[in-house]
Protein backbone atom coordinates (compact mmCIF):
# COMPACT_ATOMS: atom_id res chain seq x y z
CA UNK A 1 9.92 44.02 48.53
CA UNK A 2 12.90 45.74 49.56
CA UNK A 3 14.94 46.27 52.76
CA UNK A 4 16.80 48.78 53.33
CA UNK A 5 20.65 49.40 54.21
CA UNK A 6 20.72 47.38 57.53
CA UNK A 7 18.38 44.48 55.60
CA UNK A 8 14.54 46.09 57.73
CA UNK A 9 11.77 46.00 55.86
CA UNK A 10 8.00 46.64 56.58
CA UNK A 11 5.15 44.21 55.35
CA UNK A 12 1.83 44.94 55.62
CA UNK A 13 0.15 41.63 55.71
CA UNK A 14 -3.93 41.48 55.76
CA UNK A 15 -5.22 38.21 57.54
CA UNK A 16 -8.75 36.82 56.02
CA UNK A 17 -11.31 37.28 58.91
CA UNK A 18 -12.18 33.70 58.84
CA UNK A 19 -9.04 32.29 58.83
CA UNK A 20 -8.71 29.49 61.23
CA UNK A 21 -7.51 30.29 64.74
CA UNK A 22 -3.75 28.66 65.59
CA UNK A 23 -0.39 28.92 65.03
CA UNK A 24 1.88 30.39 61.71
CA UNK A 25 5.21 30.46 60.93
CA UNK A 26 5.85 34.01 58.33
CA UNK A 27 9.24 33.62 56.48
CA UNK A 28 11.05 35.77 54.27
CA UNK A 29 13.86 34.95 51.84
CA UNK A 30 16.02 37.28 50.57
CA UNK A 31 17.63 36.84 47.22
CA UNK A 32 20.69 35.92 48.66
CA UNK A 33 19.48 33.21 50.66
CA UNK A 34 19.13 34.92 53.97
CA UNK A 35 15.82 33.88 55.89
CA UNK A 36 14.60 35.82 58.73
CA UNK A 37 11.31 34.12 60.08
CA UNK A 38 8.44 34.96 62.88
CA UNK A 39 5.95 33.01 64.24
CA UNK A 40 2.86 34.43 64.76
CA UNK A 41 -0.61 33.10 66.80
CA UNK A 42 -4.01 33.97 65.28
CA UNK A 43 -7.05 34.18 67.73
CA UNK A 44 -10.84 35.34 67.60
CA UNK A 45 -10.42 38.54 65.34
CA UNK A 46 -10.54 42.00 67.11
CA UNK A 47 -11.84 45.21 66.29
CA UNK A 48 -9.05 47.06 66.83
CA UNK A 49 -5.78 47.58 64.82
CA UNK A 50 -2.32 47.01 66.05
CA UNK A 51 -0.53 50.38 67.45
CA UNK A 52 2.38 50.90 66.21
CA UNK A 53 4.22 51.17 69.42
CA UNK A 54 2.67 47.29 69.90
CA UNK A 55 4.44 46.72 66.24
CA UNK A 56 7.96 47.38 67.45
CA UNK A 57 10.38 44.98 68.86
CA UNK A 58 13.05 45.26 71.53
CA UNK A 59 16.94 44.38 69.71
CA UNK A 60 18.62 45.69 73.04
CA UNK A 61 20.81 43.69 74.69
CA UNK A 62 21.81 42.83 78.01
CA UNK A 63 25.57 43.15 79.27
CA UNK A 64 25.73 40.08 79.57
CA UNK A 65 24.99 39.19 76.01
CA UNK A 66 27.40 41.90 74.72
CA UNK A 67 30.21 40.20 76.77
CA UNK A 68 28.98 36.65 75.15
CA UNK A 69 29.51 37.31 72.13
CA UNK A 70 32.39 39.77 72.61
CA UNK A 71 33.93 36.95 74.21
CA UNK A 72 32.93 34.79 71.16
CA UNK A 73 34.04 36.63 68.57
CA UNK A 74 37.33 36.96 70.22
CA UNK A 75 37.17 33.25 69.85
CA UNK A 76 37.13 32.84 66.61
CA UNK A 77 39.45 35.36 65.66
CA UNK A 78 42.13 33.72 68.05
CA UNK A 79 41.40 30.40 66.71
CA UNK A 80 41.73 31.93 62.78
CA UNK A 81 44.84 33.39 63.51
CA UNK A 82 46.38 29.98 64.76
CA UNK A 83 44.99 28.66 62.01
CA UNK A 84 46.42 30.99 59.44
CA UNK A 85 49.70 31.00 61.45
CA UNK A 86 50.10 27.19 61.48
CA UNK A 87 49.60 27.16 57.82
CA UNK A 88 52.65 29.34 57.13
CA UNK A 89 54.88 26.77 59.47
């Protein structure tokens, strides 16, 4: 399998019909280590197949999350430049 430019890739996974009912976790590990893992909940089977607008998921964020890790970020680059600075004193 293989993702594309921004690491997305599409699986399609068939699940036996009698495959007990509970929870799964799906994981996938790239070559270079990176995991990226789902859990998913299997119930009584259904006779109809998934829409793809059901398939999609929501990567907005809120404000509030972009000023997180904005706020982060800024973080760490304040605390790597002390860092860097203290080393050349």
């Amino acid at each position: 399998m293989q993702g594309d430019g921004e690491g997305n890739f599409k699986v399609n996974l068939t699940i036996p019909q009698d495959a007990p009912t509970g929870r799964y976790l799906l994981k996938a590990i790239g070559s270079s280590g990176t995991t990226a893992s789902v859990e998913v909940t299997i119930t009584a089977a259904s006779s109809q197949a998934p829409t793809p607008e059901a398939m999609k998921i929501n990567r907005t964020r809120s404000t509030g999350e972009w000023i997180g890790l904005i706020v982060f970020l800024s973080g760490v680059a304040f605390v790597g430049t002390l860092l860097a600075w203290s080393r050349k004193g």
